[in-house]
N, C-alpha and C. Protein backbone atom coordinates (compact mmCIF):
# COMPACT_ATOMS: atom_id res chain seq x y z
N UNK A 1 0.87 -1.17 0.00
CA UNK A 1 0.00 0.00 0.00
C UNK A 1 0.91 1.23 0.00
N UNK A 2 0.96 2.34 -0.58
CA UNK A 2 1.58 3.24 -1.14
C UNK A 2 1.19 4.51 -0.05
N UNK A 3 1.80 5.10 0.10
CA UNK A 3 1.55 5.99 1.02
C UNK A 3 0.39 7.26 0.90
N UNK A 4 -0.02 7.59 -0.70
CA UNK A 4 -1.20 8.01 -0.70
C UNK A 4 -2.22 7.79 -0.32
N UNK A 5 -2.54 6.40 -0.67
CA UNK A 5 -3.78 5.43 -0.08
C UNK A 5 -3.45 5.28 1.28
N UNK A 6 -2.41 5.37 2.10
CA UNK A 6 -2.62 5.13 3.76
C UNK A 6 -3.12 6.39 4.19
N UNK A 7 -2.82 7.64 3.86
CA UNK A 7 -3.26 9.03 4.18
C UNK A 7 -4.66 9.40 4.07
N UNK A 8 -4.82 8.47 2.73
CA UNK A 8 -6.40 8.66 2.31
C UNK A 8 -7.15 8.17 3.02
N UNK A 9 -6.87 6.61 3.28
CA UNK A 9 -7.68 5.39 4.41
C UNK A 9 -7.69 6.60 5.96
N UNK A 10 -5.90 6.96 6.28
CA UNK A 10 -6.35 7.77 8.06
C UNK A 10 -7.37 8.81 7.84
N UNK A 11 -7.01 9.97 7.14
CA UNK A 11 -8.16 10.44 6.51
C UNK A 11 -9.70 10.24 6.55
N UNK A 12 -10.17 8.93 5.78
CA UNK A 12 -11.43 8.60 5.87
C UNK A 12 -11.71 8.50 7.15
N UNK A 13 -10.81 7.80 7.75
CA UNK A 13 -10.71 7.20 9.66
C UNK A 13 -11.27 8.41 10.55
N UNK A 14 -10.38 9.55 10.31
CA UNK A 14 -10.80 10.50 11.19
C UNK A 14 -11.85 11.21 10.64
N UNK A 15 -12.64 11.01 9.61
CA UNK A 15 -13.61 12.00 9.17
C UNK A 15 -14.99 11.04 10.18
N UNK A 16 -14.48 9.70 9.79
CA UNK A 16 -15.66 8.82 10.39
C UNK A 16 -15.45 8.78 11.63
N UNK A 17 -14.53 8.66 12.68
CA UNK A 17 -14.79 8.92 14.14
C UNK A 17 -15.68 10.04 14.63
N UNK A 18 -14.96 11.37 13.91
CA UNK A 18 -15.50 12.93 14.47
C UNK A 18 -17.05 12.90 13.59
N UNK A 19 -17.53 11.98 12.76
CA UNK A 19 -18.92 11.93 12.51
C UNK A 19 -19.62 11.56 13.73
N UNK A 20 -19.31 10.10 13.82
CA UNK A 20 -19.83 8.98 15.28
C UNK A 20 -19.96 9.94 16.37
N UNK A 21 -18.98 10.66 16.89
CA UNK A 21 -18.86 11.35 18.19
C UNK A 21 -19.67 12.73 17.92
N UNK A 22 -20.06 13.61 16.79
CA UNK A 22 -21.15 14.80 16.25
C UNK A 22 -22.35 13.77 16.57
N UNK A 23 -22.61 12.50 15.76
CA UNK A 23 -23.99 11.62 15.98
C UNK A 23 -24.40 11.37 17.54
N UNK A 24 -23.27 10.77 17.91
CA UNK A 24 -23.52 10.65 19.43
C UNK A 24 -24.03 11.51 20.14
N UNK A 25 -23.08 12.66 20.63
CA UNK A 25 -23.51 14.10 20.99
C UNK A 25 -25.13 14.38 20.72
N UNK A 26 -25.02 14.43 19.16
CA UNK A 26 -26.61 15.17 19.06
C UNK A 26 -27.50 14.70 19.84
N UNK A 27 -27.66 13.04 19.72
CA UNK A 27 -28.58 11.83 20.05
C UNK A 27 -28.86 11.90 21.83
N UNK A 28 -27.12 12.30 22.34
CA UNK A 28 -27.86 12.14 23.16
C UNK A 28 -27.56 13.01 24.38
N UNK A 29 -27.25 14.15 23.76
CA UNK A 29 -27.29 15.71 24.89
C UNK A 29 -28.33 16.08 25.09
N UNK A 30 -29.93 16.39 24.04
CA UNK A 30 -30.85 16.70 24.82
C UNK A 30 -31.79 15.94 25.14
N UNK A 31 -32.34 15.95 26.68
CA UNK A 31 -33.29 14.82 26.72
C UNK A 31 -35.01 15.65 26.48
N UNK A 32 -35.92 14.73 26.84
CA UNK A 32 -37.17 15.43 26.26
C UNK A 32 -37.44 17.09 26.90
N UNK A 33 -38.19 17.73 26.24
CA UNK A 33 -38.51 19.10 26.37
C UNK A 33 -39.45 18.97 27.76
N UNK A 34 -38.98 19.86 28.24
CA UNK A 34 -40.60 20.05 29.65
C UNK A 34 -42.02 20.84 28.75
N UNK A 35 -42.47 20.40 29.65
CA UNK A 35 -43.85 20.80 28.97
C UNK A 35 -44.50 22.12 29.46
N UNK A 36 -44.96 22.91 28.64
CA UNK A 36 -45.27 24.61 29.52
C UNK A 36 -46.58 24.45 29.01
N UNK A 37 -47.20 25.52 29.82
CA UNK A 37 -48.63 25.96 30.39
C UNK A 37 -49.05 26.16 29.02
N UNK A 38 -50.07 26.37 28.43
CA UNK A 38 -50.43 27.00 27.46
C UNK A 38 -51.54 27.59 27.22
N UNK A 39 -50.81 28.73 26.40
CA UNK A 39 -51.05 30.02 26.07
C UNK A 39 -52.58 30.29 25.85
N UNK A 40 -53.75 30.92 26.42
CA UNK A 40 -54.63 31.21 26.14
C UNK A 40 -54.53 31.55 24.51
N UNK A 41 -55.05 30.76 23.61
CA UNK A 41 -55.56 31.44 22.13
C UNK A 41 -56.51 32.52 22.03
N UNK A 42 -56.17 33.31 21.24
CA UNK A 42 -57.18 34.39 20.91
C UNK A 42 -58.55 33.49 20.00
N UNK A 43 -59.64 34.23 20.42
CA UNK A 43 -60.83 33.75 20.02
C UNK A 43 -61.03 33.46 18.63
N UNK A 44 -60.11 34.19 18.06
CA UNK A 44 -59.97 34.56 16.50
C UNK A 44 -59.31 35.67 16.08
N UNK A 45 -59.15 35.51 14.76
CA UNK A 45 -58.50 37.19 13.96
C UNK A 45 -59.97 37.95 14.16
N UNK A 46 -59.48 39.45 14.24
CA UNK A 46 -60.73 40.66 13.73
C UNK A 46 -60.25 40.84 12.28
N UNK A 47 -61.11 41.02 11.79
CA UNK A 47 -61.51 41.62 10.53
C UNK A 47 -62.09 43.01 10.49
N UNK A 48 -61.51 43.54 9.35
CA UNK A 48 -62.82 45.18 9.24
C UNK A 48 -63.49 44.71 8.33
N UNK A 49 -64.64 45.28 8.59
CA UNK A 49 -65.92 45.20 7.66
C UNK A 49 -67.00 45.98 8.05
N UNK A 50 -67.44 46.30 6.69
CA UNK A 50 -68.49 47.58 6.54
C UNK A 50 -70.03 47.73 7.42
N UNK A 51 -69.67 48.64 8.03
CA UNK A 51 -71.08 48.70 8.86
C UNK A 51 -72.51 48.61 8.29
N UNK A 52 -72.60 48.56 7.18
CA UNK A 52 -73.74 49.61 6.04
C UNK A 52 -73.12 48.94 4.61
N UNK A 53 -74.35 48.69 3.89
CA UNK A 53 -73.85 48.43 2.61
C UNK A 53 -72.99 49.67 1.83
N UNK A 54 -71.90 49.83 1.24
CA UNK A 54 -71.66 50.50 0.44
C UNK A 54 -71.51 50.91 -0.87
N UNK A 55 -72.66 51.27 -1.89
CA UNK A 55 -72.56 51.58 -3.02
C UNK A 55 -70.77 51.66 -3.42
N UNK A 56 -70.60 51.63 -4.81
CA UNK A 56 -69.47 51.88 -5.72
C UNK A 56 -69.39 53.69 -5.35
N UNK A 57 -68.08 53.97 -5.20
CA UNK A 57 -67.56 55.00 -5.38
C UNK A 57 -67.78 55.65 -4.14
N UNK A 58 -68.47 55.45 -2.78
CA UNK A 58 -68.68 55.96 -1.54
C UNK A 58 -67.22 56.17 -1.43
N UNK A 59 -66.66 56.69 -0.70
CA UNK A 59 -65.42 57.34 0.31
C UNK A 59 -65.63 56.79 1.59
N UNK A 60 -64.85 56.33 2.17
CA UNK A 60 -64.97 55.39 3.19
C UNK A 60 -64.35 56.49 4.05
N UNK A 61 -65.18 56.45 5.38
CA UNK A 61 -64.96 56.74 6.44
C UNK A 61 -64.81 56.14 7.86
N UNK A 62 -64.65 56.23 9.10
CA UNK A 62 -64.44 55.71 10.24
C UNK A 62 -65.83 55.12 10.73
N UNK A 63 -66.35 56.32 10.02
CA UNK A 63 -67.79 55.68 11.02
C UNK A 63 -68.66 54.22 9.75
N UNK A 64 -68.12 54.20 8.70
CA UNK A 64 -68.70 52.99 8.00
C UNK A 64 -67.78 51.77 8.21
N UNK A 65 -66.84 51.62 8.74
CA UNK A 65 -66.32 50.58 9.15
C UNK A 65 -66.33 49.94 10.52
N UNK A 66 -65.95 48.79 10.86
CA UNK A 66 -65.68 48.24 11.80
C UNK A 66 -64.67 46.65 12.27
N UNK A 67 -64.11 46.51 13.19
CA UNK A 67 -63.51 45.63 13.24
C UNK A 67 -64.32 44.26 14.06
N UNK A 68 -64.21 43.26 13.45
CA UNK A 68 -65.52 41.91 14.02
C UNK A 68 -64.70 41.04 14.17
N UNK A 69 -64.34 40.28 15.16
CA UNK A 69 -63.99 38.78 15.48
C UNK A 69 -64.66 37.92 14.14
N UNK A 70 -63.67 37.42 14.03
CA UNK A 70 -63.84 36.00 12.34
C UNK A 70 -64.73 34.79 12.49
């Protein structure tokens, strides 16, 4: 065996240990998550929407709109 191919083989060697020992690590540093309280949900999104039908071309103002739970 020629000394390229032994460099290449240690080479492969140490790429595959420092894999095993990254795999290891990941697998098994964290253990399960704790579990937290949870969060009151909002009832829903609001939406705006028109108080009053509005014809084409009205100008919208404050008082023809409004914001409504979805």
């Amino acid at each position: 065996m020629d000394k390229r191919k032994l460099m290449l083989l240690v080479g492969a060697l140490i790429v595959a240990i420092g894999t095993a020992f990254a795999a290891r690590s990941l697998f098994a540093g964290a253990g399960s998550p704790q579990a937290e309280a949870a969060a009151k949900v909002p009832m829903g999104a609001k939406v705006l929407v028109a108080q009053r039908a509005l014809p084409v071309g009205t100008i919208i103002s404050a008082d023809s709109i409004n914001f409504q739970a979805w």
